[in-house]
C-alpha atoms as a PDB file:
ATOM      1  CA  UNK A   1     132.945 -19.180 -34.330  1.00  0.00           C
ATOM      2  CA  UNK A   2     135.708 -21.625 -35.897  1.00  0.00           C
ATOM      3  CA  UNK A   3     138.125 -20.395 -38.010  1.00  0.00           C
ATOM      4  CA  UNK A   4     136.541 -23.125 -40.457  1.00  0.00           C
ATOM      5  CA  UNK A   5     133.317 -21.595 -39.757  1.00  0.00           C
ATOM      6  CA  UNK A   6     134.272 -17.873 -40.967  1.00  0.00           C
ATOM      7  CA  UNK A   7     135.587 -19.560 -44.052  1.00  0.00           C
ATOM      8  CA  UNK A   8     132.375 -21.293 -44.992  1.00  0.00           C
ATOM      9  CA  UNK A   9     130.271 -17.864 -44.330  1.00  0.00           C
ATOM     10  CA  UNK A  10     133.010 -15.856 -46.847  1.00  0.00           C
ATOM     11  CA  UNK A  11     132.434 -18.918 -49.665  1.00  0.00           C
ATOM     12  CA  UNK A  12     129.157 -18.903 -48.828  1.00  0.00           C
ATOM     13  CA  UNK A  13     128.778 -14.837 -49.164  1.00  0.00           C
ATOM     14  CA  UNK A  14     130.909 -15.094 -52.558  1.00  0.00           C
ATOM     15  CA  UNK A  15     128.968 -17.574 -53.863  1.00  0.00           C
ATOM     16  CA  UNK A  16     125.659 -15.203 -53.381  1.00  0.00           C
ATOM     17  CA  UNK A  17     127.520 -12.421 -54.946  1.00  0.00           C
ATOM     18  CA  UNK A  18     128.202 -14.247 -58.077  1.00  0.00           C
ATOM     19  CA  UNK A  19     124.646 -15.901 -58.593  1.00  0.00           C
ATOM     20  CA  UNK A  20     123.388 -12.463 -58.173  1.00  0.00           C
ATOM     21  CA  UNK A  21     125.819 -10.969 -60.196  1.00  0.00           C
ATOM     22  CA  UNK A  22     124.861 -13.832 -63.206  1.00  0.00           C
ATOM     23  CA  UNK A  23     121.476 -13.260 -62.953  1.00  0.00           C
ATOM     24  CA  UNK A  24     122.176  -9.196 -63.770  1.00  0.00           C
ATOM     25  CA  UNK A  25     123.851  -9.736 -65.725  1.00  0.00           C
ATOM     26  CA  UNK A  26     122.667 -12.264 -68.284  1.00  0.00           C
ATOM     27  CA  UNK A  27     119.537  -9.796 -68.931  1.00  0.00           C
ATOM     28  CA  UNK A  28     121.720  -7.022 -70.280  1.00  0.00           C
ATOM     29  CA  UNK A  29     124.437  -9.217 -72.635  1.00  0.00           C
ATOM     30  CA  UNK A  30     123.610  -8.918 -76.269  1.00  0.00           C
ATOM     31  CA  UNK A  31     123.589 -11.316 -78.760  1.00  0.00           C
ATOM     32  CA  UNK A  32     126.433 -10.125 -80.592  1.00  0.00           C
ATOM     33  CA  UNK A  33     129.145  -9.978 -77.829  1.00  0.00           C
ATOM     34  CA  UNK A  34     130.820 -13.407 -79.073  1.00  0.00           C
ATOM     35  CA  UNK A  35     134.522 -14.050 -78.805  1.00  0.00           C
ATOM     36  CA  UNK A  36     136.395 -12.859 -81.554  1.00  0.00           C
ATOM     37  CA  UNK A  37     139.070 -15.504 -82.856  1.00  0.00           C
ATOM     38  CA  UNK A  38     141.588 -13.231 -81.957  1.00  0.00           C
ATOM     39  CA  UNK A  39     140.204 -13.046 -77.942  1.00  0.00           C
ATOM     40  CA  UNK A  40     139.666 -16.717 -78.447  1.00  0.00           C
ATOM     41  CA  UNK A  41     143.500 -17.602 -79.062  1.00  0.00           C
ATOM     42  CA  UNK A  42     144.613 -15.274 -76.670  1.00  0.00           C
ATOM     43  CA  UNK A  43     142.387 -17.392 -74.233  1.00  0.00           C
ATOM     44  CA  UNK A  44     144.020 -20.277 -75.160  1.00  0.00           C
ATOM     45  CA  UNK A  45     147.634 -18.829 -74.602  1.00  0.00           C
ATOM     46  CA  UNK A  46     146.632 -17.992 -70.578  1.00  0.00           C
ATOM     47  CA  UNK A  47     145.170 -21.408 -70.422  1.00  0.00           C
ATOM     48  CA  UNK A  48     148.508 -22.638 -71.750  1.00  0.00           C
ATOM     49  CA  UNK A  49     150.294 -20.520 -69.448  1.00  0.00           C
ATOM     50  CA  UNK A  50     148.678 -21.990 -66.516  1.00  0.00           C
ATOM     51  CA  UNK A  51     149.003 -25.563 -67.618  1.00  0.00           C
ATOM     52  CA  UNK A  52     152.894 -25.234 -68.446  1.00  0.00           C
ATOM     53  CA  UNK A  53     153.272 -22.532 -65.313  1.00  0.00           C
ATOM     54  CA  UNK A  54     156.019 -24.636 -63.600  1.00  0.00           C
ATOM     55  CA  UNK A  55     158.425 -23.322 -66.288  1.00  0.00           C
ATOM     56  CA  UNK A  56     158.438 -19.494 -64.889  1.00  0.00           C
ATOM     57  CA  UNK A  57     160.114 -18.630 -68.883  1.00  0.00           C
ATOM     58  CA  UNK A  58     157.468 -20.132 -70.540  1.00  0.00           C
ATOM     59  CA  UNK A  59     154.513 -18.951 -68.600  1.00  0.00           C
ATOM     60  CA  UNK A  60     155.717 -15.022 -68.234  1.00  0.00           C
ATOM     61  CA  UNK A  61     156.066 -15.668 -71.974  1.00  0.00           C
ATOM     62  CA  UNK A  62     152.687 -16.957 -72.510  1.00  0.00           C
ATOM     63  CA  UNK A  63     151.068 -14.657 -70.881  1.00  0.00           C
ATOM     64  CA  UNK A  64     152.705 -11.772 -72.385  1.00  0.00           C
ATOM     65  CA  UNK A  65     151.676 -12.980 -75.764  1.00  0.00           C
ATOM     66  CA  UNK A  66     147.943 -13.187 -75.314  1.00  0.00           C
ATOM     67  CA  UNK A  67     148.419  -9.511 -73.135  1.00  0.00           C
ATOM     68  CA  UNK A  68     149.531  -8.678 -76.788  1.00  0.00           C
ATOM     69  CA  UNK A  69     146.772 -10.890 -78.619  1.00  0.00           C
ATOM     70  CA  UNK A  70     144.142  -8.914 -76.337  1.00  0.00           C
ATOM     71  CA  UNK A  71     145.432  -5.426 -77.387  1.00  0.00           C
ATOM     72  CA  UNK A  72     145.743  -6.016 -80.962  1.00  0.00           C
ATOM     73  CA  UNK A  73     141.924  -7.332 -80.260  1.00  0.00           C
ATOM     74  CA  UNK A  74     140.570  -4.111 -78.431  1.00  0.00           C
ATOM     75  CA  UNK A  75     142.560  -1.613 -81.098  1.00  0.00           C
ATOM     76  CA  UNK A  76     141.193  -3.649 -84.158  1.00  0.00           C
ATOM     77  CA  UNK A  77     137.006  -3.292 -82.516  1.00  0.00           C
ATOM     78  CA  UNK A  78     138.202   0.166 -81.948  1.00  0.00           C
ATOM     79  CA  UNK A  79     138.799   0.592 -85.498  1.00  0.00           C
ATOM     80  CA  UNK A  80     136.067  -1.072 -86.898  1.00  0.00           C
ATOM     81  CA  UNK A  81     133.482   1.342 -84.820  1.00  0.00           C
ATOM     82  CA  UNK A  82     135.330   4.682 -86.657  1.00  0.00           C
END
């Protein structure tokens, strides 16, 4: 086997995994599990973190926002379940 070859069988394998992996899990997801606007900008930070990534400043930045965004996120659900 080619070097190529084993490559193709591991994309091949992973691509399995995640069809299978859909499929589960697309049965169990509820209605309700939407992305809050808070998750939502946070989303948009990463993305704008990878597209302005050549500036290493800007992107550690980015990203450390929406790591921020996303805990503000999970303690706010947190609170609204008590």
């Amino acid at each position: 086997m080619t070097e190529q070859s084993v490559y193709i069988l591991i994309f091949i394998l992973a691509l399995v995994f995640l069809i299978i992996s859909f499929l589960n899990i697309r049965g169990k997801v509820k209605e309700n599990n939407r992305l809050s606007p808070l998750a939502g900008l946070a989303l948009a930070f990463i993305l704008a973190a990878i597209v302005f990534g050549e500036e290493r400043w800007l992107g550690y930045s980015l990203i450390g926002i929406s790591v921020i965004l996303s805990f503000i996120d999970i303690y706010l659900k947190i609170r609204k379940k008590q």
